[in-house]
PDB file of N, CA and C in Angstrom:
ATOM      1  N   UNK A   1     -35.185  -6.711 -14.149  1.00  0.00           N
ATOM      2  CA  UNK A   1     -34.126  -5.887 -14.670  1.00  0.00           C
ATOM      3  C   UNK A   1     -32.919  -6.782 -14.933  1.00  0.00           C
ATOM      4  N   UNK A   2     -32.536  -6.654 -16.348  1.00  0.00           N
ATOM      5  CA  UNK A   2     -31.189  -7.388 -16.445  1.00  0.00           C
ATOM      6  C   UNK A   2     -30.005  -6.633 -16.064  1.00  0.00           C
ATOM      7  N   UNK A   3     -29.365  -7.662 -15.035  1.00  0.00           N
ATOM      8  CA  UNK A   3     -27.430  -7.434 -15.274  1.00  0.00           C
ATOM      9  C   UNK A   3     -26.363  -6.908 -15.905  1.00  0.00           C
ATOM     10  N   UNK A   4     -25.919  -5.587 -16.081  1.00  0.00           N
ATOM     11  CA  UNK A   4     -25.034  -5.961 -17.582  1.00  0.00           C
ATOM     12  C   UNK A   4     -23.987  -6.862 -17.014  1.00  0.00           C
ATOM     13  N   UNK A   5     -22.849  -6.992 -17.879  1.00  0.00           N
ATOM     14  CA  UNK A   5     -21.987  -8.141 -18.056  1.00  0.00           C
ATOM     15  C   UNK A   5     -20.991  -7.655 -18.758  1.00  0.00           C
ATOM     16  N   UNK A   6     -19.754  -7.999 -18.778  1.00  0.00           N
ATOM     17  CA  UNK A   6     -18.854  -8.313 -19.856  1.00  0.00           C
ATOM     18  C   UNK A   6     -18.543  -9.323 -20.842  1.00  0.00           C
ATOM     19  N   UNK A   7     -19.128  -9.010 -22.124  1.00  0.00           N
ATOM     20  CA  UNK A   7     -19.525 -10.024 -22.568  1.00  0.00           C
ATOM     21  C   UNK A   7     -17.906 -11.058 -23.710  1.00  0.00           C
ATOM     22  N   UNK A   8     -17.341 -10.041 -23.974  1.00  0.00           N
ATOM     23  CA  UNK A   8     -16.121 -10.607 -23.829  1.00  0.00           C
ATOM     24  C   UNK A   8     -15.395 -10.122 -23.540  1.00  0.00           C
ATOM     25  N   UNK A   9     -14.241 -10.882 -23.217  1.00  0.00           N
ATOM     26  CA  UNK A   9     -12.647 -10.585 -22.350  1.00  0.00           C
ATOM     27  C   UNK A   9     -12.532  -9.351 -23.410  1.00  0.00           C
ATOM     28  N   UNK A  10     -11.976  -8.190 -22.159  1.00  0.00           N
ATOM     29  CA  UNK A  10     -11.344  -7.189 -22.619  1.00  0.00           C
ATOM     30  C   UNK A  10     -10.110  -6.989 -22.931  1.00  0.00           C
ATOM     31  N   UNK A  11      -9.132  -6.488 -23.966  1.00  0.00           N
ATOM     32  CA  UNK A  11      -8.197  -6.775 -24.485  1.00  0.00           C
ATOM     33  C   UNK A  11      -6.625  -6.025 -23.315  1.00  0.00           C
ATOM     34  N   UNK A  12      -7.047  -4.971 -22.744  1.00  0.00           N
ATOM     35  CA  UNK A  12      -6.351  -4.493 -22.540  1.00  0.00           C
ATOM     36  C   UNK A  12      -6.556  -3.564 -20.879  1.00  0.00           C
ATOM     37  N   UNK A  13      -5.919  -3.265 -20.670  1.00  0.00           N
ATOM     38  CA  UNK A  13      -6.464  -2.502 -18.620  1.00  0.00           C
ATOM     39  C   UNK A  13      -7.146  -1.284 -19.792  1.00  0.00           C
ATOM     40  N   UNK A  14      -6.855  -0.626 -20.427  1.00  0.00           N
ATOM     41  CA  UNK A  14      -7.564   0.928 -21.398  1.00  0.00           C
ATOM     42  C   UNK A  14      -9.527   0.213 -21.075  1.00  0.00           C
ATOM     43  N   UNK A  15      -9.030  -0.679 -22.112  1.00  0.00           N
ATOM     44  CA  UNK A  15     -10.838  -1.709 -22.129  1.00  0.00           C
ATOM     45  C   UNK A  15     -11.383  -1.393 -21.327  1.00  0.00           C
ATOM     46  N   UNK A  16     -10.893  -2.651 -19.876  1.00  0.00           N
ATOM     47  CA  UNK A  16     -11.125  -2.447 -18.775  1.00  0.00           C
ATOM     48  C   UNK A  16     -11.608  -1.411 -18.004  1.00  0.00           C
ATOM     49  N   UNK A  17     -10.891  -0.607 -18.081  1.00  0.00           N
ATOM     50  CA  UNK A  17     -11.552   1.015 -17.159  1.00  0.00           C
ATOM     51  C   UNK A  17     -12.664   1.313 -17.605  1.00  0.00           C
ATOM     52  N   UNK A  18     -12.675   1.087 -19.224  1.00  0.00           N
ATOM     53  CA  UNK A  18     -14.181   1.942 -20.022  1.00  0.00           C
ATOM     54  C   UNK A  18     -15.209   1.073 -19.798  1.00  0.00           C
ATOM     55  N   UNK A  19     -14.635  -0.271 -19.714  1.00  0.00           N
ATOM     56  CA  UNK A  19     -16.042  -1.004 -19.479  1.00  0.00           C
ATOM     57  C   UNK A  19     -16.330  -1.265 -17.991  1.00  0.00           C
ATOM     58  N   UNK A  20     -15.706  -1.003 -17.013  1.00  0.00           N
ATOM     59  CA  UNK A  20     -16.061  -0.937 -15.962  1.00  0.00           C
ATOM     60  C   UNK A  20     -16.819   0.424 -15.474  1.00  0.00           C
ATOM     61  N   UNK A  21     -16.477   1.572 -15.919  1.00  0.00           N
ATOM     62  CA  UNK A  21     -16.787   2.731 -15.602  1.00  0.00           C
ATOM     63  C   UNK A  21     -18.180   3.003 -16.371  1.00  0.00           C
ATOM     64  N   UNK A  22     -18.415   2.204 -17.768  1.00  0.00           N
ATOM     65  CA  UNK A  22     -19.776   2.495 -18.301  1.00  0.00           C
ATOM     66  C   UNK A  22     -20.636   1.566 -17.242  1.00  0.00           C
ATOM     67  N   UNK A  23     -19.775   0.338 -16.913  1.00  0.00           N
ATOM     68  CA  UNK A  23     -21.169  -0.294 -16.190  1.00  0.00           C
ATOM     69  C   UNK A  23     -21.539   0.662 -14.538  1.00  0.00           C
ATOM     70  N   UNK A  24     -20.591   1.315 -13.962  1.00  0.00           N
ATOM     71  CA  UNK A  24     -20.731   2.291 -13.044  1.00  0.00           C
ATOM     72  C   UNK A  24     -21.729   2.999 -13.020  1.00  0.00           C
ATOM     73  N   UNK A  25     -21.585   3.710 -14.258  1.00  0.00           N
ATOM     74  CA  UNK A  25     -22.129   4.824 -14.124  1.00  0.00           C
ATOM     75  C   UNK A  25     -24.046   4.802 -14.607  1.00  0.00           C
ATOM     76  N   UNK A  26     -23.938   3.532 -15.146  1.00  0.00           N
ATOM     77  CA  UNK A  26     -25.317   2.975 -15.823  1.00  0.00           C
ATOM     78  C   UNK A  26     -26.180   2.101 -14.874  1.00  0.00           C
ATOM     79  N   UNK A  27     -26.027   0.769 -14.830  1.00  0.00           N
ATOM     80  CA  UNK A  27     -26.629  -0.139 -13.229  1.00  0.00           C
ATOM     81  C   UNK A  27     -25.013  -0.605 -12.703  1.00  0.00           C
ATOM     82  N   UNK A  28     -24.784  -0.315 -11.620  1.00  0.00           N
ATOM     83  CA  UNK A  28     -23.695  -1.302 -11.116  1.00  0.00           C
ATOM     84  C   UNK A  28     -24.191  -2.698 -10.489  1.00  0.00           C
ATOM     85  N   UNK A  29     -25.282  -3.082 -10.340  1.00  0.00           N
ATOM     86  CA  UNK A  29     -25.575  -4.186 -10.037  1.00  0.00           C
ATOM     87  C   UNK A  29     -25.279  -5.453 -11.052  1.00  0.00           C
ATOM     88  N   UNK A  30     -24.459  -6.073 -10.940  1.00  0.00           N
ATOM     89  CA  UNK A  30     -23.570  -6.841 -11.722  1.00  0.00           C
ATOM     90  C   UNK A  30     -23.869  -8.042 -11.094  1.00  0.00           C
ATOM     91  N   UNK A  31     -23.235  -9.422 -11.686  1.00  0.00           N
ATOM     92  CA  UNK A  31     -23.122 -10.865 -11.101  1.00  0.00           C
ATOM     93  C   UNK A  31     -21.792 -11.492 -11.789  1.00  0.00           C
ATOM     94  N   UNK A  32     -21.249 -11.703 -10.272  1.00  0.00           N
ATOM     95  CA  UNK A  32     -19.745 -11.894 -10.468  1.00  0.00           C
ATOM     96  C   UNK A  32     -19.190 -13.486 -10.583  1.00  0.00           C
ATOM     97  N   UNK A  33     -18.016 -13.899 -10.970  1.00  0.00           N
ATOM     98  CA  UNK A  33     -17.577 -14.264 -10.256  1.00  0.00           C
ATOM     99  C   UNK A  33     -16.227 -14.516 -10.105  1.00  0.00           C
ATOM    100  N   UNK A  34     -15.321 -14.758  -9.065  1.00  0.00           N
ATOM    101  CA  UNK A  34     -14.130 -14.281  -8.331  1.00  0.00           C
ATOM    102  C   UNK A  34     -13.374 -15.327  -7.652  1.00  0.00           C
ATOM    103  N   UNK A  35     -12.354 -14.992  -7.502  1.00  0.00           N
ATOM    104  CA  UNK A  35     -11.001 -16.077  -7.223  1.00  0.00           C
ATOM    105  C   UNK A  35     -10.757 -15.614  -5.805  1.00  0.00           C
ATOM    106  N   UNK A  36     -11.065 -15.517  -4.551  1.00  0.00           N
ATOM    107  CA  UNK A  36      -9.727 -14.775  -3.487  1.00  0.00           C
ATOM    108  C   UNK A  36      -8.908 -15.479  -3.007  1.00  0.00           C
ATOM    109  N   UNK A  37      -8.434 -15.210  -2.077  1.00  0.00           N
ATOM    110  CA  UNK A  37      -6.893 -15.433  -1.370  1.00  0.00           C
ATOM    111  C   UNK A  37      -7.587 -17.424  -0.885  1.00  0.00           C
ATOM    112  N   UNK A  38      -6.508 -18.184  -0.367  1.00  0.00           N
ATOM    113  CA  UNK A  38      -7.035 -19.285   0.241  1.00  0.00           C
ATOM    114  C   UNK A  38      -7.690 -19.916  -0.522  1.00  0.00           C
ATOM    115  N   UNK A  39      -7.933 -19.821  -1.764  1.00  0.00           N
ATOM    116  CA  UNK A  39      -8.807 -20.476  -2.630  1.00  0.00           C
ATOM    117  C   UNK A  39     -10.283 -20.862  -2.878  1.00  0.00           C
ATOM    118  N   UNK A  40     -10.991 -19.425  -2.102  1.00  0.00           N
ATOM    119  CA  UNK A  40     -12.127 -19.385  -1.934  1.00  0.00           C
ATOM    120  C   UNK A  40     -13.069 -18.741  -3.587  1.00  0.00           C
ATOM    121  N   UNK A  41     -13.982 -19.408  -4.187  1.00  0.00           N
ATOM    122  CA  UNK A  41     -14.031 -19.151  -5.366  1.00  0.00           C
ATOM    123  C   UNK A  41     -16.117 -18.614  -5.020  1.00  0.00           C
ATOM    124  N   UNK A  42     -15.876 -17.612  -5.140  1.00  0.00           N
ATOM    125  CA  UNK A  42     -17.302 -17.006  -5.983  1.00  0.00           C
ATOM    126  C   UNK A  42     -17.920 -17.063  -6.970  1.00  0.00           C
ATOM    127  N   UNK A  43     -19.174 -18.412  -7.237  1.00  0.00           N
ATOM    128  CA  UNK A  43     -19.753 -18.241  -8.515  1.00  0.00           C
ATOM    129  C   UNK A  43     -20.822 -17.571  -8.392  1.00  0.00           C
ATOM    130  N   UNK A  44     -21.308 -16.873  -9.720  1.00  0.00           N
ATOM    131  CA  UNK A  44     -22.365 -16.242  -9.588  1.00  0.00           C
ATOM    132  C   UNK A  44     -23.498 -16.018  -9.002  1.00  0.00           C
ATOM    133  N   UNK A  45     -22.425 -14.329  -8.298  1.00  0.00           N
ATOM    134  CA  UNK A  45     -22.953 -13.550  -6.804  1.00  0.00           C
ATOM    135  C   UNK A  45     -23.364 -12.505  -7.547  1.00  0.00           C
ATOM    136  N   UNK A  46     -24.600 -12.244  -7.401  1.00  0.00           N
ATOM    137  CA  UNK A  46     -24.924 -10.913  -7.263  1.00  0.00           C
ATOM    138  C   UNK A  46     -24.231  -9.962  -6.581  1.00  0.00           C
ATOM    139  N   UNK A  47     -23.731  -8.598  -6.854  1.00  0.00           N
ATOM    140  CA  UNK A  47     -23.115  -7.841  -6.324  1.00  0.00           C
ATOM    141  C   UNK A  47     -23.058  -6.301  -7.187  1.00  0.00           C
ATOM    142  N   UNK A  48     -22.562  -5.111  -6.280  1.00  0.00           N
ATOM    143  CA  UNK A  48     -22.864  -4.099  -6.832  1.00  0.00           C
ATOM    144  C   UNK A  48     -21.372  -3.728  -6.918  1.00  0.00           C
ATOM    145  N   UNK A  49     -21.198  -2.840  -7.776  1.00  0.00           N
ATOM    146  CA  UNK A  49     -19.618  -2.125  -7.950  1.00  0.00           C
ATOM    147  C   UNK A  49     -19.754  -0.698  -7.644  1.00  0.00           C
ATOM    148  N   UNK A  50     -18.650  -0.281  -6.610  1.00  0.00           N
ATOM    149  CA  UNK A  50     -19.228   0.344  -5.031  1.00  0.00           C
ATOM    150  C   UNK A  50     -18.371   2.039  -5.510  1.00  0.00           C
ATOM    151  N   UNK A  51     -17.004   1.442  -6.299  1.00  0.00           N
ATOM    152  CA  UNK A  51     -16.233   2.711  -6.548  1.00  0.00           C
ATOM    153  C   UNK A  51     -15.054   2.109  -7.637  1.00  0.00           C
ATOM    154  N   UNK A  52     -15.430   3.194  -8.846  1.00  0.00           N
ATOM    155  CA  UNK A  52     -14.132   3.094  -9.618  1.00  0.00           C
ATOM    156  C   UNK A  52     -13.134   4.316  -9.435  1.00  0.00           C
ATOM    157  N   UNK A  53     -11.817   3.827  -9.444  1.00  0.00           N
ATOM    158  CA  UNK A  53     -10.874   5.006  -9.396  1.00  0.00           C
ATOM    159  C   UNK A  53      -9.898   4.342 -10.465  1.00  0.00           C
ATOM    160  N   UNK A  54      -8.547   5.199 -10.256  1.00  0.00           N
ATOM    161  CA  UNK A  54      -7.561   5.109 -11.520  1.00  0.00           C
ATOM    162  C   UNK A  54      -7.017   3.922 -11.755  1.00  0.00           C
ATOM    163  N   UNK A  55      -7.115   3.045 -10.707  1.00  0.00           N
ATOM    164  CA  UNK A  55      -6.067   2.021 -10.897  1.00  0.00           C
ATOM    165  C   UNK A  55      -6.995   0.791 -10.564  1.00  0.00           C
ATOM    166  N   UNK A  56      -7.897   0.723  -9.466  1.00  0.00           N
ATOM    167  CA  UNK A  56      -8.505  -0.144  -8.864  1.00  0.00           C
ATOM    168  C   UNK A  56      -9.788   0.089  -9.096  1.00  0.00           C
ATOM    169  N   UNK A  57     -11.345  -0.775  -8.848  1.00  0.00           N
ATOM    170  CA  UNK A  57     -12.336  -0.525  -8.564  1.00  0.00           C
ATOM    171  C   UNK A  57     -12.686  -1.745  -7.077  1.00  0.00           C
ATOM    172  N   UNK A  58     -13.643  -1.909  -7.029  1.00  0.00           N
ATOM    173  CA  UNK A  58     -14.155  -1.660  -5.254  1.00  0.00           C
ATOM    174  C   UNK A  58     -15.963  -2.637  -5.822  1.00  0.00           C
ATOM    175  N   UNK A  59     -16.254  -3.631  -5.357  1.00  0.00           N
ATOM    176  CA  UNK A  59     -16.984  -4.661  -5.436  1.00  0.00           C
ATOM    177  C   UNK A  59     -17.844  -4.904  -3.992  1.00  0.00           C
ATOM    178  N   UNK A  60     -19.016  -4.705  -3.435  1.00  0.00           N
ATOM    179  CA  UNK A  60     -19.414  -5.461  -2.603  1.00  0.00           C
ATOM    180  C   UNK A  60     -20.398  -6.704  -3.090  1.00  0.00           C
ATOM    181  N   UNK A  61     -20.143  -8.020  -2.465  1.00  0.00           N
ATOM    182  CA  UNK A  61     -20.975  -8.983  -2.623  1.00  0.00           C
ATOM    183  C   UNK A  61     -21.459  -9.041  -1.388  1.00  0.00           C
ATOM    184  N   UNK A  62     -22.513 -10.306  -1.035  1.00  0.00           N
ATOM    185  CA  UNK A  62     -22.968 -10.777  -0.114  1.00  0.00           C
ATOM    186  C   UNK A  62     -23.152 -12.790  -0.134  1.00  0.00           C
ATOM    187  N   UNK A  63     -22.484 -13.160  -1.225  1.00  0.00           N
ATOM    188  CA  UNK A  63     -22.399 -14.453  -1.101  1.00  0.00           C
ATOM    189  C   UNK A  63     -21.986 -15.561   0.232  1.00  0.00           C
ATOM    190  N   UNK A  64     -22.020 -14.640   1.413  1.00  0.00           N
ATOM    191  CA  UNK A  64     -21.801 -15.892   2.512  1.00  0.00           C
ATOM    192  C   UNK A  64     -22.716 -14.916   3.430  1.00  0.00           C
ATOM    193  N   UNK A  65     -23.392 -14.436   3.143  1.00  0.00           N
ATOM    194  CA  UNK A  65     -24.291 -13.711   4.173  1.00  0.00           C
ATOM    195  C   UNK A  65     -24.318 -12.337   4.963  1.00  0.00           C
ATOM    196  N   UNK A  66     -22.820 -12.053   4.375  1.00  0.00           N
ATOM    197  CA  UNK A  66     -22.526 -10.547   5.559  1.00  0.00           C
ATOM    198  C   UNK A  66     -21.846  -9.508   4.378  1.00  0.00           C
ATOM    199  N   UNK A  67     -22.274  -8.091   3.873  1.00  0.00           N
ATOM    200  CA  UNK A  67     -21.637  -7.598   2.724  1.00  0.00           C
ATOM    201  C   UNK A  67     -20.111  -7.592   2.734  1.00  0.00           C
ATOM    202  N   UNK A  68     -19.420  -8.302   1.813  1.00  0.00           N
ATOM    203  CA  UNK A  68     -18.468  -8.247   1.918  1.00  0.00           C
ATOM    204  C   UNK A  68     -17.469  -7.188   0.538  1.00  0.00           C
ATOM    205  N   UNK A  69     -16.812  -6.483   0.793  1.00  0.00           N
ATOM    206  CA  UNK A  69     -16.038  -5.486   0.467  1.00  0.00           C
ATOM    207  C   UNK A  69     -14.973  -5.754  -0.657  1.00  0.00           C
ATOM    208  N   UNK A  70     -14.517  -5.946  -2.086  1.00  0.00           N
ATOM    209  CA  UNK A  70     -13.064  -6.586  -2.321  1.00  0.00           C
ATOM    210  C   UNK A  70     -12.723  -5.402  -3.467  1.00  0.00           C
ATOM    211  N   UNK A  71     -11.486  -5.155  -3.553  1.00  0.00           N
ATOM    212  CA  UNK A  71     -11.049  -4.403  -4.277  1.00  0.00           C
ATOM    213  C   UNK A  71     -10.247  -4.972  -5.491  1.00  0.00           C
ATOM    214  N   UNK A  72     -10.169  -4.628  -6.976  1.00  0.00           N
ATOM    215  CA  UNK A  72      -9.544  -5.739  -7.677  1.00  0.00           C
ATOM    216  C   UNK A  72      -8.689  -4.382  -8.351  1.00  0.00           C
ATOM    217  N   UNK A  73      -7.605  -5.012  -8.764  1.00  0.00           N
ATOM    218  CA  UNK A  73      -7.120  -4.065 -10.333  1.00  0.00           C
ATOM    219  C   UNK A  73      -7.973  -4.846 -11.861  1.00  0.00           C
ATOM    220  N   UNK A  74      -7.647  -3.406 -12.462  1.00  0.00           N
ATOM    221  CA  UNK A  74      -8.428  -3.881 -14.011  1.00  0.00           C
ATOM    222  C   UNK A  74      -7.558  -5.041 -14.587  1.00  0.00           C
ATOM    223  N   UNK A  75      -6.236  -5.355 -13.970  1.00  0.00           N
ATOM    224  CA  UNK A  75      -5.666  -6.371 -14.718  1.00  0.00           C
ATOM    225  C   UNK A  75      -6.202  -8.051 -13.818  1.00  0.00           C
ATOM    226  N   UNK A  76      -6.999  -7.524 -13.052  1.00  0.00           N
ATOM    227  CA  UNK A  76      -7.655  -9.009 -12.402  1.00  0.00           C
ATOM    228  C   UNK A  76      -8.699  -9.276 -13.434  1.00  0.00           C
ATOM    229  N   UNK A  77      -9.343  -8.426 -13.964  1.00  0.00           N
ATOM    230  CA  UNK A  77     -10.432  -8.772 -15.690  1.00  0.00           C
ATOM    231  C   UNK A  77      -9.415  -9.783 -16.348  1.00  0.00           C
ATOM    232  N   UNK A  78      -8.457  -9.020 -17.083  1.00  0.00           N
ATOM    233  CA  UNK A  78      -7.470  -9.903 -17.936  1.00  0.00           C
ATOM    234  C   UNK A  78      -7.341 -11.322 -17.600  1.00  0.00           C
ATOM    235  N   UNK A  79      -6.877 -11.160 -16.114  1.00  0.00           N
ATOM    236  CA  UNK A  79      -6.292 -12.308 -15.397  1.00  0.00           C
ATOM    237  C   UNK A  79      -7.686 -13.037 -14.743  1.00  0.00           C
ATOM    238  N   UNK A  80      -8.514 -12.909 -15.250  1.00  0.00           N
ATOM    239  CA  UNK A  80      -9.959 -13.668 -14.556  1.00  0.00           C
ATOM    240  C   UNK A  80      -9.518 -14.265 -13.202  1.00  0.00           C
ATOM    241  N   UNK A  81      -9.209 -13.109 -12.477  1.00  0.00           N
ATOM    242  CA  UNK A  81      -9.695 -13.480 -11.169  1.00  0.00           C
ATOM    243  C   UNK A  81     -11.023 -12.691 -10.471  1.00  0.00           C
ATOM    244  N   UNK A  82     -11.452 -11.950 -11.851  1.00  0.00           N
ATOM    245  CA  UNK A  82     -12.853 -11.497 -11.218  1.00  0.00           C
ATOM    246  C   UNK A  82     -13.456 -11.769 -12.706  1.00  0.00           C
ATOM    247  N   UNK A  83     -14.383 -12.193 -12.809  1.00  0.00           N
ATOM    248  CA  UNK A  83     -15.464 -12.176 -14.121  1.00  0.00           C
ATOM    249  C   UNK A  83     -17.195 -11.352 -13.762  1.00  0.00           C
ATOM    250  N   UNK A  84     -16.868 -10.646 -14.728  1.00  0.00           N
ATOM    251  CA  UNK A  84     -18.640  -9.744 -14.456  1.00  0.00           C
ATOM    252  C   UNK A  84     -19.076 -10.212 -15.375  1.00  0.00           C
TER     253      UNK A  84
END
């Protein structure tokens, strides 16, 4: 089964929501990858997208072994600190 993806940068947080919420609602099993705090960088992790709401959506990975939980805004797409 393939991944979907974002296949290019979305222009705007509007984008963002629709293309996060189609991949929701279709497979959320996605492959990420992500910037966090301390400069810890996630390359392509498998991971599922857990909850979209109005402002934020909600990511679990498992790239160090234990599910881990992260919440992004749609302007972290823009700002590629998360890439699907």
């Amino acid at each position: 089964m393939s991944m979907p993806h974002i296949s290019s940068a979305p222009l705007t947080i509007e984008d963002c929501k629709a293309r996060i919420q189609a991949i929701y609602q279709t497979n959320p099993h996605v492959r990420i990858n992500l910037t966090l705090a301390h400069s810890k960088v996630v390359q392509d992790a498998e991971a599922t997208i857990v909850g979209v709401y109005r402002h934020v959506f909600c990511v679990e990975e498992n790239s160090c072994g234990t599910p881990q939980r992260h919440t992004f805004t749609y302007a972290d797409l823009l700002t590629k600190r998360i890439e699907i």
